[in-house]
N, C-alpha and C. Protein backbone atom coordinates (compact mmCIF):
# COMPACT_ATOMS: atom_id res chain seq x y z
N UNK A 1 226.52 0.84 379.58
CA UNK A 1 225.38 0.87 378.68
C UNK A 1 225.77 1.61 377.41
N UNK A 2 225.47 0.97 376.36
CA UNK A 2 225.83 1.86 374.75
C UNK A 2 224.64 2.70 374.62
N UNK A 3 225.34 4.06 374.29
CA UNK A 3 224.25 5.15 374.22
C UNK A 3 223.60 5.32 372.71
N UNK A 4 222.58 5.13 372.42
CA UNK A 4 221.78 4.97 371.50
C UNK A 4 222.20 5.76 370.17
N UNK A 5 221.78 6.10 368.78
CA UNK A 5 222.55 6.91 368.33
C UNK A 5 220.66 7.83 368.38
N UNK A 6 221.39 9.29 367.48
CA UNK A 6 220.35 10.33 367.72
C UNK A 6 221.09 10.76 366.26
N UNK A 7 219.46 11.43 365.94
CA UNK A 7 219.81 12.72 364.77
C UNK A 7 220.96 13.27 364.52
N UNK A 8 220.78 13.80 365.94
CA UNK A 8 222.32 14.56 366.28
C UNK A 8 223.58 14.32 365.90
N UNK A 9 224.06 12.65 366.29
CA UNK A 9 225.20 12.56 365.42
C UNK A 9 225.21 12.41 363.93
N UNK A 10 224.27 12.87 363.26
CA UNK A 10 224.49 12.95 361.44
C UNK A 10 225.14 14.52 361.48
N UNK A 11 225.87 14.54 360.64
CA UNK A 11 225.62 16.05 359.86
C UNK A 11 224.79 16.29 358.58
N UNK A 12 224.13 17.58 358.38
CA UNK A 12 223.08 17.56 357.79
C UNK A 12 223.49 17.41 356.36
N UNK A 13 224.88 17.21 356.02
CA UNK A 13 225.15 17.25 354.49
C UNK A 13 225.81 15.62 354.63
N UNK A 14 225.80 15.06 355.04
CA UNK A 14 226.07 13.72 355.01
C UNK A 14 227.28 13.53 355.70
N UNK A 15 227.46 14.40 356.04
CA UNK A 15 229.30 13.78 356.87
C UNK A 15 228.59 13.48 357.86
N UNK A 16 229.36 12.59 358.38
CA UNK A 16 229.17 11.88 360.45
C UNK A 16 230.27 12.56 360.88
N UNK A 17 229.36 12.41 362.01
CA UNK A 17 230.60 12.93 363.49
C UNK A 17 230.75 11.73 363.96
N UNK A 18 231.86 11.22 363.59
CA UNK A 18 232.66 9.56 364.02
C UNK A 18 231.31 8.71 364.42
N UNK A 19 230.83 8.67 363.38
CA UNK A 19 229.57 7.51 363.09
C UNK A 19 230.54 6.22 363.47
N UNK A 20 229.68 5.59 364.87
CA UNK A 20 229.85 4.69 365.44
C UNK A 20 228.80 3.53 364.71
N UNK A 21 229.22 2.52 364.61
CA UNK A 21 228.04 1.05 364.20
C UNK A 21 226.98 1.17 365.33
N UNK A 22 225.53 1.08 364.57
CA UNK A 22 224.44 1.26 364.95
C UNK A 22 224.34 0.51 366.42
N UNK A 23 223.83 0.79 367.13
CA UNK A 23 223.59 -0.07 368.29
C UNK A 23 222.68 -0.58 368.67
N UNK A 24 221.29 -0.52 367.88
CA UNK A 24 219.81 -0.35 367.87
C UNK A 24 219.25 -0.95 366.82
N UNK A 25 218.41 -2.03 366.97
CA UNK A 25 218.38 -2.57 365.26
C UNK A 25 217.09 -2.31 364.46
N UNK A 26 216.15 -1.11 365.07
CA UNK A 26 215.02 -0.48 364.45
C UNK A 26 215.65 1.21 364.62
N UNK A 27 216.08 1.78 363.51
CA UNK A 27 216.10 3.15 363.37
C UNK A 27 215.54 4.03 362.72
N UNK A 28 214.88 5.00 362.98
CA UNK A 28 214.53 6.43 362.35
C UNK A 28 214.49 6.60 361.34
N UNK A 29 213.53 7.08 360.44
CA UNK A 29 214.07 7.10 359.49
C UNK A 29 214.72 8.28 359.00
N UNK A 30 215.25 9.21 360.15
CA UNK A 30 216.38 10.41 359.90
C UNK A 30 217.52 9.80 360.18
N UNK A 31 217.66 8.46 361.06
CA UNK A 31 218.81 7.73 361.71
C UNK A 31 219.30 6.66 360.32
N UNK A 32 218.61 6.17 359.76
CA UNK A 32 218.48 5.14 358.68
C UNK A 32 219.06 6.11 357.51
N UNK A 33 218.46 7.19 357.27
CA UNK A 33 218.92 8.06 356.20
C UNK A 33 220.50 8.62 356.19
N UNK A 34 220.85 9.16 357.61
CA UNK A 34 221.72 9.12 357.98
C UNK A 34 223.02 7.67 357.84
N UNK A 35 222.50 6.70 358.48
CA UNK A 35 223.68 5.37 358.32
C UNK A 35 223.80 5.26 357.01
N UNK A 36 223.10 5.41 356.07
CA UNK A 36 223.64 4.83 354.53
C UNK A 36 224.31 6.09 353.78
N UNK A 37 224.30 7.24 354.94
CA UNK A 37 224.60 8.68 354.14
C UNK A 37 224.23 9.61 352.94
N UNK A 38 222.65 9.58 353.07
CA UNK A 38 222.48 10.19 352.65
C UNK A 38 221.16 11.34 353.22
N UNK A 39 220.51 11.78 353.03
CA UNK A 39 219.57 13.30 353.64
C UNK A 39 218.20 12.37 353.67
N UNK A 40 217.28 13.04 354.38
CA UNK A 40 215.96 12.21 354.53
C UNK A 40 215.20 12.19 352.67
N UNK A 41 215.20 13.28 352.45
CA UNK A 41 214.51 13.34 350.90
C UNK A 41 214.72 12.16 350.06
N UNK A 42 216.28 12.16 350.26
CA UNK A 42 216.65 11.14 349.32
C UNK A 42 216.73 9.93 349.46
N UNK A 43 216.53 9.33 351.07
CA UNK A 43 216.63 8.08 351.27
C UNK A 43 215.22 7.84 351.24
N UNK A 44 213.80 8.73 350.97
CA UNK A 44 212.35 8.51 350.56
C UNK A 44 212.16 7.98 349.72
N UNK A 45 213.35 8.85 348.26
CA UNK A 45 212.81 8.57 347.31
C UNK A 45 213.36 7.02 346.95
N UNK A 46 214.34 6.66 347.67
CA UNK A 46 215.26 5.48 347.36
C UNK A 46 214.24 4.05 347.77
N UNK A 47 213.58 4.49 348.97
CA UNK A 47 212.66 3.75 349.62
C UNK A 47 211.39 3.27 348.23
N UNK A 48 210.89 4.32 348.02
CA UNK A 48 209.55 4.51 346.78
C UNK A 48 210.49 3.84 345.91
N UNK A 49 211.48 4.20 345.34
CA UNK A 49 212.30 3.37 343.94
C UNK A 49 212.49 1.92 344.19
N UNK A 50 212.28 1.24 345.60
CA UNK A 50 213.13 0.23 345.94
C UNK A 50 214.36 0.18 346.21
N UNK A 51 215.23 0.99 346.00
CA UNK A 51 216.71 0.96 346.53
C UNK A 51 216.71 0.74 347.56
N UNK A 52 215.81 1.05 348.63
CA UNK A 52 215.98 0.81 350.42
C UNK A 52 215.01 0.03 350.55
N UNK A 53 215.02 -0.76 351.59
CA UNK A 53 213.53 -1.31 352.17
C UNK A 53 212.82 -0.63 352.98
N UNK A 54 211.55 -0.85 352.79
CA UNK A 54 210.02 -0.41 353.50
C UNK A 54 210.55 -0.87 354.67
N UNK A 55 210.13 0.38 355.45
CA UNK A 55 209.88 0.25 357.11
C UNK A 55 209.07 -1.14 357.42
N UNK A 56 209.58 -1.14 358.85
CA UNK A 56 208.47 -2.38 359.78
C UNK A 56 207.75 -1.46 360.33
N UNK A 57 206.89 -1.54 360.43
CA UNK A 57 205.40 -1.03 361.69
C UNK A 57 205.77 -1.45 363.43
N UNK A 58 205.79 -0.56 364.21
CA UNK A 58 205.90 -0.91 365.35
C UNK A 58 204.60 0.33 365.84
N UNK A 59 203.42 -0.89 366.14
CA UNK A 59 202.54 0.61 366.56
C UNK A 59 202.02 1.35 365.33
N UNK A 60 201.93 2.78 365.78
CA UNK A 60 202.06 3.61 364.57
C UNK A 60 203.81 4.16 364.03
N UNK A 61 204.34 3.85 364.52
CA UNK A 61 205.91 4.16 364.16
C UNK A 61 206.76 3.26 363.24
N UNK A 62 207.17 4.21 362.04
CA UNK A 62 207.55 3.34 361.33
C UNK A 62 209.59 3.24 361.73
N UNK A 63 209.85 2.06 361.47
CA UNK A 63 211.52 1.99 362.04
C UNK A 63 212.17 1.26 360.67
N UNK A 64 213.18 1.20 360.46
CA UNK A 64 214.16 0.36 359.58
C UNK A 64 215.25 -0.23 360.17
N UNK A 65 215.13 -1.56 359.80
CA UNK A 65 215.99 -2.49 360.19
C UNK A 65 217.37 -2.91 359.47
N UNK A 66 218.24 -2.34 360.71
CA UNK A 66 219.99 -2.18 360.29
C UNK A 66 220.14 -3.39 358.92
N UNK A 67 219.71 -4.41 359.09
CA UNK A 67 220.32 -5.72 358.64
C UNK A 67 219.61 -5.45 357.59
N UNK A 68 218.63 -5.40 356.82
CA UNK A 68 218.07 -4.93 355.74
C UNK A 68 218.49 -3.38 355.31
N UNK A 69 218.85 -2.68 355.93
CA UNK A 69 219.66 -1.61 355.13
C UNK A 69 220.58 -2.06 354.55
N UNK A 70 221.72 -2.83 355.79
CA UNK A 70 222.70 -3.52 355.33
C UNK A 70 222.78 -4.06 354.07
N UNK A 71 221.56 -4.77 353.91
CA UNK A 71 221.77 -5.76 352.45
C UNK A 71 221.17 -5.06 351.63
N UNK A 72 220.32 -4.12 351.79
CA UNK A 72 220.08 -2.74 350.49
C UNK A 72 221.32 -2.61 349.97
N UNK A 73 221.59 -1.37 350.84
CA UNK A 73 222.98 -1.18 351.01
C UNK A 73 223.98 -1.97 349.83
N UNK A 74 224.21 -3.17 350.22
CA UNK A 74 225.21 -4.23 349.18
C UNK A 74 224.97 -4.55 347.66
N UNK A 75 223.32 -4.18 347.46
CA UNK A 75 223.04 -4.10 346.61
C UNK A 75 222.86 -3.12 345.27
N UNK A 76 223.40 -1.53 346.10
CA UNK A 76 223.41 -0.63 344.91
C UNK A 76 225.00 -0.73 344.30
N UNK A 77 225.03 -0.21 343.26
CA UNK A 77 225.68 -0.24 342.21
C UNK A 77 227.01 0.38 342.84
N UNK A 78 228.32 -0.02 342.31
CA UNK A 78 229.60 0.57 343.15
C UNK A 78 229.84 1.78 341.44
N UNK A 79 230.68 2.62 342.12
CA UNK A 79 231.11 3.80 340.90
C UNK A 79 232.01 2.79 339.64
N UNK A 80 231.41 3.31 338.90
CA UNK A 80 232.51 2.48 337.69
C UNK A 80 231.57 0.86 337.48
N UNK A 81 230.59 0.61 338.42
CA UNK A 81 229.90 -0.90 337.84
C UNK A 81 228.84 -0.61 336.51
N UNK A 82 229.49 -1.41 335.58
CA UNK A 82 228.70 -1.25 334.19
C UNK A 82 227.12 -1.97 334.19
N UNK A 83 226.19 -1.16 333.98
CA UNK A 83 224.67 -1.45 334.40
C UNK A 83 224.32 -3.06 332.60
N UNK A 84 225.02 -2.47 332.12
CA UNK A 84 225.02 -3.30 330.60
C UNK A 84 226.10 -3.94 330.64
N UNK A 85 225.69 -5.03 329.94
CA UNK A 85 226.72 -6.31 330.06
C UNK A 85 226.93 -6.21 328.00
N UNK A 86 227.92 -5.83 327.53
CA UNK A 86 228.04 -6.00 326.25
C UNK A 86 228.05 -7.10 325.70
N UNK A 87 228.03 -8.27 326.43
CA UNK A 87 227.64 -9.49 325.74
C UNK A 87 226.28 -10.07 325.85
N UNK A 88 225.61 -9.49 326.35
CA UNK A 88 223.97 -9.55 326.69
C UNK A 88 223.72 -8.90 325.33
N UNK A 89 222.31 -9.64 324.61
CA UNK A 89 221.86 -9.52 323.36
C UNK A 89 220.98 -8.66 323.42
């Protein structure tokens, strides 16, 4: 049986302790904050900005789904990607 992941394996400044691929495809949103590496605050505000996607509702519990992080995820900007295109008018 694959053992679920927990809080626990984040570290609280963003390093993992040999962050294994999710095994669970609704996570936490301390677990979610964690897989894209960054702290809960900031994966809120990323959420409110749109950078992340809005939770699903399960119940009253809200979860985030790996595969939509995933493609968040692909979608922010890499270091060095120019936001302006100098041939754009």
């Amino acid at each position: 049986m694959v053992k679920p992941l927990r809080v626990d394996d984040f570290h609280p400044l963003g390093r993992s302790r040999a962050v294994q691929p999710p095994t669970q495809r609704g996570l936490s949103r301390a677990l979610a904050a964690g897989y894209i590496g960054v702290g809960a605050t900031k994966f809120d505000e990323m959420v409110s900005d749109g950078r992340m996607p809005k939770p699903k509702k399960i119940d009253g519990r809200k979860v985030w789904d790996v595969r939509a992080l995933d493609r968040f995820f692909e979608d922010l900007p890499s270091d060095g990607d120019v936001d302006h295109n100098p041939w754009d008018v």
